[in-house]
PDB file of N, CA and C in Angstrom:
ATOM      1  N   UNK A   1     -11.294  72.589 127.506  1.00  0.00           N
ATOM      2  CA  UNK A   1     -11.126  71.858 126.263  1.00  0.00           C
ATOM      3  C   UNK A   1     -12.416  71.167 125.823  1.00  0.00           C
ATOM      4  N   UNK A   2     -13.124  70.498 126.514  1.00  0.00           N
ATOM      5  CA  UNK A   2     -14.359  70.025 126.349  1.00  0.00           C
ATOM      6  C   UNK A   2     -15.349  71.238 125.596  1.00  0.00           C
ATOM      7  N   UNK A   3     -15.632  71.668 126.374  1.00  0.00           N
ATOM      8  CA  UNK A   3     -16.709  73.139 125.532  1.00  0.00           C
ATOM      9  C   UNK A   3     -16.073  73.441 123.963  1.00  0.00           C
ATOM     10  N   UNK A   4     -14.574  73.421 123.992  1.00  0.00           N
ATOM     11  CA  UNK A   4     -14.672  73.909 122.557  1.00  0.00           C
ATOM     12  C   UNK A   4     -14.749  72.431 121.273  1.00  0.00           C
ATOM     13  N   UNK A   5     -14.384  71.448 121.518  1.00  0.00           N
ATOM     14  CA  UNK A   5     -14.513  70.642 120.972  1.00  0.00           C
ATOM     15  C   UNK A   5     -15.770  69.667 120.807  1.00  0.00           C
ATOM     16  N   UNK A   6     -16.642  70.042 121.966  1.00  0.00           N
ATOM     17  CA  UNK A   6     -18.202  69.529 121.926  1.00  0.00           C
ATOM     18  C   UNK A   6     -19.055  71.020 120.725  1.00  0.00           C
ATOM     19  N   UNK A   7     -18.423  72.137 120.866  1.00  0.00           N
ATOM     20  CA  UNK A   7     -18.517  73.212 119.588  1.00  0.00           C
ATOM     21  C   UNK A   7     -18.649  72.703 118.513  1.00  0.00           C
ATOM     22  N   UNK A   8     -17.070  72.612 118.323  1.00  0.00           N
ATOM     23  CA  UNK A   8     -16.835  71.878 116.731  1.00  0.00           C
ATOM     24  C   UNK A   8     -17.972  70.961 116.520  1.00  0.00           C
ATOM     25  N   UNK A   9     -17.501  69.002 117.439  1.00  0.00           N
ATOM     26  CA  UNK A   9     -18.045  68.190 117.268  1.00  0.00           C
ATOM     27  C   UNK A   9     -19.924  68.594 116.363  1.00  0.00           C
ATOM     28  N   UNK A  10     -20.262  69.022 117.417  1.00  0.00           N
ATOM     29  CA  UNK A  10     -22.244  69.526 117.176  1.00  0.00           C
ATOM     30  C   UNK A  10     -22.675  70.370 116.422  1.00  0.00           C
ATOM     31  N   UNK A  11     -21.311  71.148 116.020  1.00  0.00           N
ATOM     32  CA  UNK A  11     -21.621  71.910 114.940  1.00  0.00           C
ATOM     33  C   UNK A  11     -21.322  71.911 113.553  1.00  0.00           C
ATOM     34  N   UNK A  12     -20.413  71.136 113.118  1.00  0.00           N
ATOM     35  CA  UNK A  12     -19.211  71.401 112.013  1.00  0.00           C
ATOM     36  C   UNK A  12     -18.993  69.967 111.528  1.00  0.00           C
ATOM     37  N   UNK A  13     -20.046  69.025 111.927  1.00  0.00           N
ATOM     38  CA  UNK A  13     -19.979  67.647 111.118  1.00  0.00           C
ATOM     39  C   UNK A  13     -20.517  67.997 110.123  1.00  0.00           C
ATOM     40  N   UNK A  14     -20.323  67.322 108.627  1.00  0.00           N
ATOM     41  CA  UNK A  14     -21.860  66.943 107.665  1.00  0.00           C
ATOM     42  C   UNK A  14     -22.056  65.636 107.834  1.00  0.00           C
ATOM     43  N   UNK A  15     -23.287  65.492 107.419  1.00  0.00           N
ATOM     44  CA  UNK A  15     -24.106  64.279 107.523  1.00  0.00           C
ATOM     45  C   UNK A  15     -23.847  62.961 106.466  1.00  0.00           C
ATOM     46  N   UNK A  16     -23.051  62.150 107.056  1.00  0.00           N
ATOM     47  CA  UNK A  16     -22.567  60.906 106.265  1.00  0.00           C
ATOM     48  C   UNK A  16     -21.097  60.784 106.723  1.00  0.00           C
ATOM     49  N   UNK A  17     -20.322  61.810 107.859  1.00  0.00           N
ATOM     50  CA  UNK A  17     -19.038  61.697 108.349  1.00  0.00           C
ATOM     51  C   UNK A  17     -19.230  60.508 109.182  1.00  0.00           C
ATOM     52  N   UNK A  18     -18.002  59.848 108.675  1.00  0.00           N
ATOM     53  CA  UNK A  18     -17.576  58.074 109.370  1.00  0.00           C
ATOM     54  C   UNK A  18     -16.417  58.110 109.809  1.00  0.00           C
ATOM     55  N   UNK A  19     -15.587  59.864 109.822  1.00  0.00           N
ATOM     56  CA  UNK A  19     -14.528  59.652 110.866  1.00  0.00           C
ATOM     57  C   UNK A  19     -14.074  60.966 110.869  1.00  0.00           C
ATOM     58  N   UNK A  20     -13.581  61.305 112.491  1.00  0.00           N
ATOM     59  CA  UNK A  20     -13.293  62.413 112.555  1.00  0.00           C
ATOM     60  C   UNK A  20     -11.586  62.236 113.266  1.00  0.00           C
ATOM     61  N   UNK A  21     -10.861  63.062 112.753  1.00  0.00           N
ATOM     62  CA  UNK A  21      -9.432  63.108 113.149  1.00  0.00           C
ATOM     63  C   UNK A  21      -9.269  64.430 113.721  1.00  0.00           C
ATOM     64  N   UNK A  22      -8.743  64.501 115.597  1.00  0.00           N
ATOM     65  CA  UNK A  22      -8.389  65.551 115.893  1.00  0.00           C
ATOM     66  C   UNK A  22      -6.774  65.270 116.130  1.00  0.00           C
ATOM     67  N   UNK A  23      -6.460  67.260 115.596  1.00  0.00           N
ATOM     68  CA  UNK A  23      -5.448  67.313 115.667  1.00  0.00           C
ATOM     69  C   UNK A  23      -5.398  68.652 116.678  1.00  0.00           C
ATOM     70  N   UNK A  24      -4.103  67.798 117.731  1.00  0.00           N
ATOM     71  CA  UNK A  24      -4.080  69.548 118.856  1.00  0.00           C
ATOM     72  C   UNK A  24      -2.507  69.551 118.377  1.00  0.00           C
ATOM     73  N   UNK A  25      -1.409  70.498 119.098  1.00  0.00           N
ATOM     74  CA  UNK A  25      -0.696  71.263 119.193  1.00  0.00           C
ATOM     75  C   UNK A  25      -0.025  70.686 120.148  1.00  0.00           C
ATOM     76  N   UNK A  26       1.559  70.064 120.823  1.00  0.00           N
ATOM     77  CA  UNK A  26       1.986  69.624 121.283  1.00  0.00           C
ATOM     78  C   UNK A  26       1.580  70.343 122.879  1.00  0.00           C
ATOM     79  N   UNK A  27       1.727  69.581 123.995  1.00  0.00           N
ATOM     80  CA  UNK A  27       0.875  70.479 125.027  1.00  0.00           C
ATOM     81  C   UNK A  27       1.907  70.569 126.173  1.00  0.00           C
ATOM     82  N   UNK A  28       1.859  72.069 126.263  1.00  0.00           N
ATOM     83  CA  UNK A  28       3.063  72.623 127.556  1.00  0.00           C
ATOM     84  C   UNK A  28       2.788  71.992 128.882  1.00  0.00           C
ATOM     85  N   UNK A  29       2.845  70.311 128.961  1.00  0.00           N
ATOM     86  CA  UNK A  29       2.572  70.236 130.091  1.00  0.00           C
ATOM     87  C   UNK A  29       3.222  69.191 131.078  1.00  0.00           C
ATOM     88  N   UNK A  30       3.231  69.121 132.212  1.00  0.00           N
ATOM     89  CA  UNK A  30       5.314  69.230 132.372  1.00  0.00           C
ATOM     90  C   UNK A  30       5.070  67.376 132.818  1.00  0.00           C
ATOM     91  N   UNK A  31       4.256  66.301 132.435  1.00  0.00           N
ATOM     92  CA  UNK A  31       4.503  65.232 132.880  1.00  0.00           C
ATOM     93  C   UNK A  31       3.700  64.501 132.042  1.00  0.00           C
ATOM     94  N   UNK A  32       4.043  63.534 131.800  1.00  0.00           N
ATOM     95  CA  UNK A  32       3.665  62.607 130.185  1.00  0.00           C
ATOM     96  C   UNK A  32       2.231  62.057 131.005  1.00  0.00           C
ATOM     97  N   UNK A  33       2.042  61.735 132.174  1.00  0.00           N
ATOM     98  CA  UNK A  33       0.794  61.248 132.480  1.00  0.00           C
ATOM     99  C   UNK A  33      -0.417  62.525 132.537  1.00  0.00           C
ATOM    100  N   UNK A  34      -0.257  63.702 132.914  1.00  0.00           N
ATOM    101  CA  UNK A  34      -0.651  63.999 132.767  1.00  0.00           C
ATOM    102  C   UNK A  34      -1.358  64.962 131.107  1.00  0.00           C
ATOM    103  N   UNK A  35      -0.062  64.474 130.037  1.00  0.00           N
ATOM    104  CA  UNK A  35      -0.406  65.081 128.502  1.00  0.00           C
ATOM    105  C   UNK A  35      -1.681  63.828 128.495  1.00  0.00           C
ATOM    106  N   UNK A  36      -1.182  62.378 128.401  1.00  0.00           N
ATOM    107  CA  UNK A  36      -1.780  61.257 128.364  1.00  0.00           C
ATOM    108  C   UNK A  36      -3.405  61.573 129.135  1.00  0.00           C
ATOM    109  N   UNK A  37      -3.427  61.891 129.890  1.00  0.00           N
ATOM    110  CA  UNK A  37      -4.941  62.539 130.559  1.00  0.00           C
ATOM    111  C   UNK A  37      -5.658  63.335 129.602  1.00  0.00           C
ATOM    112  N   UNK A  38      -4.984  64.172 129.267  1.00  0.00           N
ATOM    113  CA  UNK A  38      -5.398  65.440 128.176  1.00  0.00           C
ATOM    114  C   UNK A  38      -6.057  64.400 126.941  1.00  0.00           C
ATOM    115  N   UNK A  39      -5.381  63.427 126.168  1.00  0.00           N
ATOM    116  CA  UNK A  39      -5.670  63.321 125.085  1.00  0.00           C
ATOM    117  C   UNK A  39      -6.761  61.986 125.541  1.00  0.00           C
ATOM    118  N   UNK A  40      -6.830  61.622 126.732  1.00  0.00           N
ATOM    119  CA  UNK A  40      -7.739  60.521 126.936  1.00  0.00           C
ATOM    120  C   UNK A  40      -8.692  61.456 127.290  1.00  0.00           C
ATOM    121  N   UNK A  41      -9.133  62.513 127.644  1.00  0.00           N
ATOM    122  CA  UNK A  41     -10.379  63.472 128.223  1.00  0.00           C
ATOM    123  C   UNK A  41     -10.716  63.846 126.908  1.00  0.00           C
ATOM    124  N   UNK A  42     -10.153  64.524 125.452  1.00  0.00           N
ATOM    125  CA  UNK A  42     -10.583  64.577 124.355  1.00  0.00           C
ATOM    126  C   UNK A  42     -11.143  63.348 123.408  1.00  0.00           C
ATOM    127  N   UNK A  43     -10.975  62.214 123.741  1.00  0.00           N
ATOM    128  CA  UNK A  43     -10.959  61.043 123.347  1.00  0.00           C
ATOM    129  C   UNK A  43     -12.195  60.510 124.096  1.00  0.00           C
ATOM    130  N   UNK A  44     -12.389  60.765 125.342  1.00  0.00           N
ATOM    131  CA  UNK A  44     -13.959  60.541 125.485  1.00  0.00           C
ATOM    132  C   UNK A  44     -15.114  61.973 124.915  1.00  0.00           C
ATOM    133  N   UNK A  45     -14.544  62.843 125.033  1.00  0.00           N
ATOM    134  CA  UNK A  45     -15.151  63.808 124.469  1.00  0.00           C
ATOM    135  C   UNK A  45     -15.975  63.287 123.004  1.00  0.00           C
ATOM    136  N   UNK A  46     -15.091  63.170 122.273  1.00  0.00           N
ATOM    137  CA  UNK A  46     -15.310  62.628 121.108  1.00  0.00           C
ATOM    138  C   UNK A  46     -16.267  61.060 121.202  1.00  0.00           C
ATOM    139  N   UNK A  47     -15.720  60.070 121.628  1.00  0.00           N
ATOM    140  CA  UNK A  47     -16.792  58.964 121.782  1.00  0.00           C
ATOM    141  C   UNK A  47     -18.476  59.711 122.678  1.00  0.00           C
ATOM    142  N   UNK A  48     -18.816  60.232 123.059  1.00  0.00           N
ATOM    143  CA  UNK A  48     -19.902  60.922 123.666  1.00  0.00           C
ATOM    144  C   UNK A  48     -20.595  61.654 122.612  1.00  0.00           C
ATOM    145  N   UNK A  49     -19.869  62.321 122.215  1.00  0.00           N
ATOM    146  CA  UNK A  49     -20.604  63.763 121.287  1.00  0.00           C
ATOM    147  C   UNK A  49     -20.802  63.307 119.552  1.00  0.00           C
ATOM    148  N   UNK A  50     -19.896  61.896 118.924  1.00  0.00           N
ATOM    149  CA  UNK A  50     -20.359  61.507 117.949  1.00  0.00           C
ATOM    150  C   UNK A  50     -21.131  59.632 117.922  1.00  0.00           C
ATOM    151  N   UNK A  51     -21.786  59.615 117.002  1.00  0.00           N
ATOM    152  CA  UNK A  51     -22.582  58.985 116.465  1.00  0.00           C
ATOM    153  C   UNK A  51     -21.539  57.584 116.660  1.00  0.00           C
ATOM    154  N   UNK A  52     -22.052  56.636 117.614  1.00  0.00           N
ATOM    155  CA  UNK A  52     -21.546  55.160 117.440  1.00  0.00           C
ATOM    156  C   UNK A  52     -20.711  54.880 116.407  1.00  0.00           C
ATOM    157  N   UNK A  53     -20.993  54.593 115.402  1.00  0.00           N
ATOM    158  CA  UNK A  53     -20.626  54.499 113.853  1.00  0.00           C
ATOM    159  C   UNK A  53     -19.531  54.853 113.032  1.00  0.00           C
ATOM    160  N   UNK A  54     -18.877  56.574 114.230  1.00  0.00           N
ATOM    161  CA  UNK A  54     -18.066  57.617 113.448  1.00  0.00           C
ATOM    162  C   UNK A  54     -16.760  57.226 114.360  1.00  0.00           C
ATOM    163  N   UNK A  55     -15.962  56.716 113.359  1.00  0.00           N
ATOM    164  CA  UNK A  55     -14.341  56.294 113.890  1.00  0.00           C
ATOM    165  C   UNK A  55     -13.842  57.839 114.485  1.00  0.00           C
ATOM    166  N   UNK A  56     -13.293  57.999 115.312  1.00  0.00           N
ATOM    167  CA  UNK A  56     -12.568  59.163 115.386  1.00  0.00           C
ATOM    168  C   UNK A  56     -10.999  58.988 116.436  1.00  0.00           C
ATOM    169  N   UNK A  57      -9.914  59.578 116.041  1.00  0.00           N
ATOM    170  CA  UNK A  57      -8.486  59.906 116.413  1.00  0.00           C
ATOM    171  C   UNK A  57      -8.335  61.084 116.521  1.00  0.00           C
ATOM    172  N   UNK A  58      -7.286  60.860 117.894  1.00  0.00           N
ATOM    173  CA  UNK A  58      -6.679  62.301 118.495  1.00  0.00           C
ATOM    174  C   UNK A  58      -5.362  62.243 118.196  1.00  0.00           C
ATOM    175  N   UNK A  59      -4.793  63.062 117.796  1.00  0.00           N
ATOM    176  CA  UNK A  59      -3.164  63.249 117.184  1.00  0.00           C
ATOM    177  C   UNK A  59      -2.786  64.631 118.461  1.00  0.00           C
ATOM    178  N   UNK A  60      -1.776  64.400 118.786  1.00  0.00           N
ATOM    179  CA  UNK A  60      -0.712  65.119 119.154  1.00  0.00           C
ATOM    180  C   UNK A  60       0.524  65.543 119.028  1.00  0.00           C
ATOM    181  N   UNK A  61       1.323  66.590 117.966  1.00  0.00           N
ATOM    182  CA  UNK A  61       1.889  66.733 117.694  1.00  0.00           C
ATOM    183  C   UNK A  61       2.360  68.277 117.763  1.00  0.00           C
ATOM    184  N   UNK A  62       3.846  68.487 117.000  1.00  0.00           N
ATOM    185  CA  UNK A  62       4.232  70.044 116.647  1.00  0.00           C
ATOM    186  C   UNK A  62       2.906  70.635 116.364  1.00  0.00           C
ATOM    187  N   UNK A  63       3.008  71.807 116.081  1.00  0.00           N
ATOM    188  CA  UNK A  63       1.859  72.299 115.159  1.00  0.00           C
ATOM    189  C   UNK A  63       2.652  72.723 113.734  1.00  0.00           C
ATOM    190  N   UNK A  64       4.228  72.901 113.684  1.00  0.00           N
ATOM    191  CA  UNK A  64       4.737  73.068 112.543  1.00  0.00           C
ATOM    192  C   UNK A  64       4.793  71.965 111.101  1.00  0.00           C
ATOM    193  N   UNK A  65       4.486  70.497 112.341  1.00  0.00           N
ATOM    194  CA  UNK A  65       4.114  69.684 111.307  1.00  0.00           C
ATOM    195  C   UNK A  65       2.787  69.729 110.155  1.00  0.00           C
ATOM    196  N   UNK A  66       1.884  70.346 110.832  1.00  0.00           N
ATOM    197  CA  UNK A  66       0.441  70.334 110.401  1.00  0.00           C
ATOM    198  C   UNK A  66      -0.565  71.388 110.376  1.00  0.00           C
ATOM    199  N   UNK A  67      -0.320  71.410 108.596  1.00  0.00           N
ATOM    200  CA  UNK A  67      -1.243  72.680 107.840  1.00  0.00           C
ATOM    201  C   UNK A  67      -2.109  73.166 108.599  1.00  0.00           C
ATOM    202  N   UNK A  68      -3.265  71.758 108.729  1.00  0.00           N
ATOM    203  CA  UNK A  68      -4.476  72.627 109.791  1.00  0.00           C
ATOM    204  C   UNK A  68      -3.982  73.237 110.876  1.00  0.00           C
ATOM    205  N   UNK A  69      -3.167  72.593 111.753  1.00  0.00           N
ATOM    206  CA  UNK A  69      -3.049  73.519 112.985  1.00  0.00           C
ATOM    207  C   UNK A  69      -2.805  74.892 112.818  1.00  0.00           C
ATOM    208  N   UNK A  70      -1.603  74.971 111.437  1.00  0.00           N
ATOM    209  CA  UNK A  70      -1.382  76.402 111.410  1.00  0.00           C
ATOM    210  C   UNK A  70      -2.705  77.142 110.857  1.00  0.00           C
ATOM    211  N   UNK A  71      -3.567  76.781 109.993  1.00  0.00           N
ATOM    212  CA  UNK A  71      -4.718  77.252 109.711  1.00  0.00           C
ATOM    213  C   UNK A  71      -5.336  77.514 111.031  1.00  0.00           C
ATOM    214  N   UNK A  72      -5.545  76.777 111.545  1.00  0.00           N
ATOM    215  CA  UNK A  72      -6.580  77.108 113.515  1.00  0.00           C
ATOM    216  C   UNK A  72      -5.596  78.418 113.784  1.00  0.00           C
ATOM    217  N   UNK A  73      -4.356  78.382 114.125  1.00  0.00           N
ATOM    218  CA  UNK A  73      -3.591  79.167 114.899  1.00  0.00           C
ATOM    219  C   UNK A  73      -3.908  80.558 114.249  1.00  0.00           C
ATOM    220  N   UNK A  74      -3.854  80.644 112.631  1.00  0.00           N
ATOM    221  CA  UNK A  74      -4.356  81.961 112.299  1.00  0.00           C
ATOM    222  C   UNK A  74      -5.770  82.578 112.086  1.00  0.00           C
ATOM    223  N   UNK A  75      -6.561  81.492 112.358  1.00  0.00           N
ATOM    224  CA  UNK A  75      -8.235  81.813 112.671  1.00  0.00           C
ATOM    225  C   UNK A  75      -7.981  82.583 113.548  1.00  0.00           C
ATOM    226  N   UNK A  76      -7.396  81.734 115.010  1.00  0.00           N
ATOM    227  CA  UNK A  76      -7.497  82.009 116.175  1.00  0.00           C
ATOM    228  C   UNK A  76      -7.380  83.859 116.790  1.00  0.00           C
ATOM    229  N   UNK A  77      -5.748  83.748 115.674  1.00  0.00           N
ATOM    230  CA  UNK A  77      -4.988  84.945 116.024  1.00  0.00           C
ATOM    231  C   UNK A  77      -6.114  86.305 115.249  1.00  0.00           C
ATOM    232  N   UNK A  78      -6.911  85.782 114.005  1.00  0.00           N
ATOM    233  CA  UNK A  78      -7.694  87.158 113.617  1.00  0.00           C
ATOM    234  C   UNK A  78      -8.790  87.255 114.460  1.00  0.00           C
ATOM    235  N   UNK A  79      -9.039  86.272 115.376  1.00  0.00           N
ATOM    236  CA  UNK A  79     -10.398  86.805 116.329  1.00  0.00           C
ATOM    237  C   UNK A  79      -9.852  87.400 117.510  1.00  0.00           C
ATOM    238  N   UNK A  80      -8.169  87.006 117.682  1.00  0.00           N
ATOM    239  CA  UNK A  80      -7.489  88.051 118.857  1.00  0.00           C
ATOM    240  C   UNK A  80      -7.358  89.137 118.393  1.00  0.00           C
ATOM    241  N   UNK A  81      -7.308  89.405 117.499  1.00  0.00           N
ATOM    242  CA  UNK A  81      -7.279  90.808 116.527  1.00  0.00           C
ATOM    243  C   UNK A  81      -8.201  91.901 116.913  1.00  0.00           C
ATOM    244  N   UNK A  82      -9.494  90.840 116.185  1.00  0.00           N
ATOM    245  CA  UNK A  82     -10.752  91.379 116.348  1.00  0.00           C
ATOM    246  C   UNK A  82     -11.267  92.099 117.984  1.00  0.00           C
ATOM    247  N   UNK A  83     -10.645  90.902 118.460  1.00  0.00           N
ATOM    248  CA  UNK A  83     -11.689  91.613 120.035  1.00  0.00           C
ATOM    249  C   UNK A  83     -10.294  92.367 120.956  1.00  0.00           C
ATOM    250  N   UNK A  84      -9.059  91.570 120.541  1.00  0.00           N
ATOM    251  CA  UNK A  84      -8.231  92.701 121.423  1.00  0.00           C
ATOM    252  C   UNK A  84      -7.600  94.114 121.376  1.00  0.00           C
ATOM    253  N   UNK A  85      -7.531  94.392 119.671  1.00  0.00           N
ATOM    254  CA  UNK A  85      -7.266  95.261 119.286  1.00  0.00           C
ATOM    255  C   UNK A  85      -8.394  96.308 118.015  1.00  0.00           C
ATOM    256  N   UNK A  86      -9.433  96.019 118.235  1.00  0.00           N
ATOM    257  CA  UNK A  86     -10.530  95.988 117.174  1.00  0.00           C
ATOM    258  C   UNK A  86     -10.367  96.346 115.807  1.00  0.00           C
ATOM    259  N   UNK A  87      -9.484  95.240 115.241  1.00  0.00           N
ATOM    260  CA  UNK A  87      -8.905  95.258 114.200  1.00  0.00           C
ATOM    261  C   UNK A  87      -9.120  94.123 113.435  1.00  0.00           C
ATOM    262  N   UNK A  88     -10.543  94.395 112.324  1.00  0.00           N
ATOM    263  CA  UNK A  88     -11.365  93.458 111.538  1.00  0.00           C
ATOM    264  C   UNK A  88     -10.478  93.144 110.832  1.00  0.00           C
ATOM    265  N   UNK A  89      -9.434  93.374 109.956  1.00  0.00           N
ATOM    266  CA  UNK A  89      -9.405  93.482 108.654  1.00  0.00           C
ATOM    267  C   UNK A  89      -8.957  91.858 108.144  1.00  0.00           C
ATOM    268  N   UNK A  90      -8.228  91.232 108.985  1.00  0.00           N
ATOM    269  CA  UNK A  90      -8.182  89.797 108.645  1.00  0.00           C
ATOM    270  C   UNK A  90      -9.183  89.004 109.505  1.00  0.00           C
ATOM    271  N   UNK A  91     -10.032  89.186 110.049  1.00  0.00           N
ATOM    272  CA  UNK A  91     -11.164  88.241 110.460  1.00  0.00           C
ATOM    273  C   UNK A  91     -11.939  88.532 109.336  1.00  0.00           C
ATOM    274  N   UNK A  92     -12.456  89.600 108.734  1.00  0.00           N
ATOM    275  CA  UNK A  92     -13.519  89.915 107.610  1.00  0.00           C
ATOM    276  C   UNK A  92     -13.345  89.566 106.438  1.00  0.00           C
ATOM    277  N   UNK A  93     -11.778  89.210 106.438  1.00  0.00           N
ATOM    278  CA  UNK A  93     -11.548  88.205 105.400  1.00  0.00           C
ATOM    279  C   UNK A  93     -11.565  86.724 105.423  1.00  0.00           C
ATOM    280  N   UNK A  94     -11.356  86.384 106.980  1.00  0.00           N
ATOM    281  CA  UNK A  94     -11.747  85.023 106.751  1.00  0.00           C
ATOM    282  C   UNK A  94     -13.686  84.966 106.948  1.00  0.00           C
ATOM    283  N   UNK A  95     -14.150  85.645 107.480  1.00  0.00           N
ATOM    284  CA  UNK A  95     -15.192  85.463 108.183  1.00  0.00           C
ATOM    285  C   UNK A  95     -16.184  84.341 107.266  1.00  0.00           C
ATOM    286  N   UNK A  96     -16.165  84.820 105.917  1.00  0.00           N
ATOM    287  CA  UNK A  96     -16.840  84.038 104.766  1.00  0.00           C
ATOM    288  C   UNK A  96     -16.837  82.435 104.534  1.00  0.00           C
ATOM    289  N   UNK A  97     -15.542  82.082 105.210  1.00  0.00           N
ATOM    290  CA  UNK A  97     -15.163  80.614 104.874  1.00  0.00           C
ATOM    291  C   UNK A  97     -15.206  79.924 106.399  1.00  0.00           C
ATOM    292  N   UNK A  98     -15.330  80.615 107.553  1.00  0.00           N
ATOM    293  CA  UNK A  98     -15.689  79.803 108.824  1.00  0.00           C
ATOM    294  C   UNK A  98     -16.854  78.709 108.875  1.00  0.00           C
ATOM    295  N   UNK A  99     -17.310  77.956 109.484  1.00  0.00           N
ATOM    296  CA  UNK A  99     -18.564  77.527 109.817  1.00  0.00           C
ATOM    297  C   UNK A  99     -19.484  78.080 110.534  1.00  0.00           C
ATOM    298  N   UNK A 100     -19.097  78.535 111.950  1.00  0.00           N
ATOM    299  CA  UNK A 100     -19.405  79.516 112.476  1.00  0.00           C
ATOM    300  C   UNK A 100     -18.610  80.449 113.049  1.00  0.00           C
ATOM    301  N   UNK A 101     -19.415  81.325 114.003  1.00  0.00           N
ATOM    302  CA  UNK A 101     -18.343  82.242 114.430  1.00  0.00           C
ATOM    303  C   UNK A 101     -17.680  81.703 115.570  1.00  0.00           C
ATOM    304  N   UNK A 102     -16.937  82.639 116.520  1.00  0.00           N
ATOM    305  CA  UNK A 102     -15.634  82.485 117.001  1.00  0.00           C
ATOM    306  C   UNK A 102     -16.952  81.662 118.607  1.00  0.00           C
ATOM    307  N   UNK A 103     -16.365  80.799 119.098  1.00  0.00           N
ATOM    308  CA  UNK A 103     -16.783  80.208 120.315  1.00  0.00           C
ATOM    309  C   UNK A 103     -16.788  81.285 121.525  1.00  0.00           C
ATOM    310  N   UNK A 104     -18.083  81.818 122.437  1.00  0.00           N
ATOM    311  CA  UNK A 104     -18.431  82.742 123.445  1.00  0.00           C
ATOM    312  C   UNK A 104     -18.257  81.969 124.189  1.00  0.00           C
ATOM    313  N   UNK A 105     -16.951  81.848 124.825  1.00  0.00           N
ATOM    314  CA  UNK A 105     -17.691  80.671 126.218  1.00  0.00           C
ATOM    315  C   UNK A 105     -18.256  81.396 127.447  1.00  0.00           C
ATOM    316  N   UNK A 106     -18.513  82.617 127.662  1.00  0.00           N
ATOM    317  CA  UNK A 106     -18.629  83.188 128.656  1.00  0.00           C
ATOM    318  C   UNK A 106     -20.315  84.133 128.802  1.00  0.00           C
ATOM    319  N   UNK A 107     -20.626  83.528 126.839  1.00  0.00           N
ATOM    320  CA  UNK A 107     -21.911  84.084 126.883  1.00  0.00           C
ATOM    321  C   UNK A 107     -23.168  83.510 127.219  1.00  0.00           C
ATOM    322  N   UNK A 108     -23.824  84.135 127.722  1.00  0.00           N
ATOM    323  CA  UNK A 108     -25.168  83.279 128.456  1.00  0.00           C
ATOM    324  C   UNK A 108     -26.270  83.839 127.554  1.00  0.00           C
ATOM    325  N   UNK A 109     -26.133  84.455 126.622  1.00  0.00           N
ATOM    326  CA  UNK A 109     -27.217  85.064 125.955  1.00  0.00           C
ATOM    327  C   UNK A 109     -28.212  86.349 126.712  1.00  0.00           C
ATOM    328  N   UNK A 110     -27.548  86.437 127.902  1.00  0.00           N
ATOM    329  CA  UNK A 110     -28.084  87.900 128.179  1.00  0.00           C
ATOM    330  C   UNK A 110     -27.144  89.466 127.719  1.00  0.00           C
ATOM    331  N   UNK A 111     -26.480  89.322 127.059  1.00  0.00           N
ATOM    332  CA  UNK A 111     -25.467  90.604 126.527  1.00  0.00           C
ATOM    333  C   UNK A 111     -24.371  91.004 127.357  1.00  0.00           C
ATOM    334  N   UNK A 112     -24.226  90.513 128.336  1.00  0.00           N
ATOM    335  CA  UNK A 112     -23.481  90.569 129.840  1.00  0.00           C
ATOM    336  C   UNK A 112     -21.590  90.640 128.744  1.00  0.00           C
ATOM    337  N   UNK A 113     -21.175  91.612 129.067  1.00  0.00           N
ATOM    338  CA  UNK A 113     -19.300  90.858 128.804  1.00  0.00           C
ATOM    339  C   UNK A 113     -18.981  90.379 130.024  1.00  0.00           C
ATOM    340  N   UNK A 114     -18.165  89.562 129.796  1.00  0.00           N
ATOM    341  CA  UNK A 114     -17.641  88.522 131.062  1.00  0.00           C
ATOM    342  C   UNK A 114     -15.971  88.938 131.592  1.00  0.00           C
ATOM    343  N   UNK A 115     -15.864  89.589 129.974  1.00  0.00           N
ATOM    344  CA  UNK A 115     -14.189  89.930 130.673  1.00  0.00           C
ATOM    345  C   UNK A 115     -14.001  91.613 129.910  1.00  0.00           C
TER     346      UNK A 115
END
């Protein structure tokens, strides 16, 4: 979780943001202290990776409640598209309106596939 949200964070601010609101997806995980861990490990994430200055909140909820999530969920699903079934045709339509592209966590910049 860290790697992809230190992504976003360093990449996908503009300059003059005074607050950032994350929103995740209710989390399959079977004991409230440990969800509570989850959203306190994103929550330092966030105090680390932005600017003193920049208020930021972690929300946890459905994802049926919230547009963006379903927006992430269908980013997500056209880059499963893309690499699991090599089937551009809805990533190449979003591709234009991303910030960047889809997060490599496995790339080291030598061309290596990892999986």
């Amino acid at each position: 979780m860290p790697a992809l949200l230190k992504f976003i964070l360093r990449g996908s601010l503009q300059s003059g943001t005074d607050r950032v609101l994350v929103f995740a997806d209710t989390m399959p995980i079977n004991t409230r202290a440990k969800r509570e861990g989850v959203i306190k490990a994103m929550k330092q994430t966030c105090a680390s990776d932005l600017a003193v200055n920049v208020e930021h909140h972690v929300f946890s909820h459905r994802s049926e409640s919230n547009k963006w999530l379903q927006v992430a969920d269908y980013c997500c699903w056209a880059a499963y598209k893309k690499w699991e079934h090599n089937d551009t045709r809805t990533y190449d339509l979003l591709s234009a309106r991303l910030r960047a592209p889809e997060l490599c966590v496995t790339d080291r910049g030598d061309q290596t596939c990892y999986y």
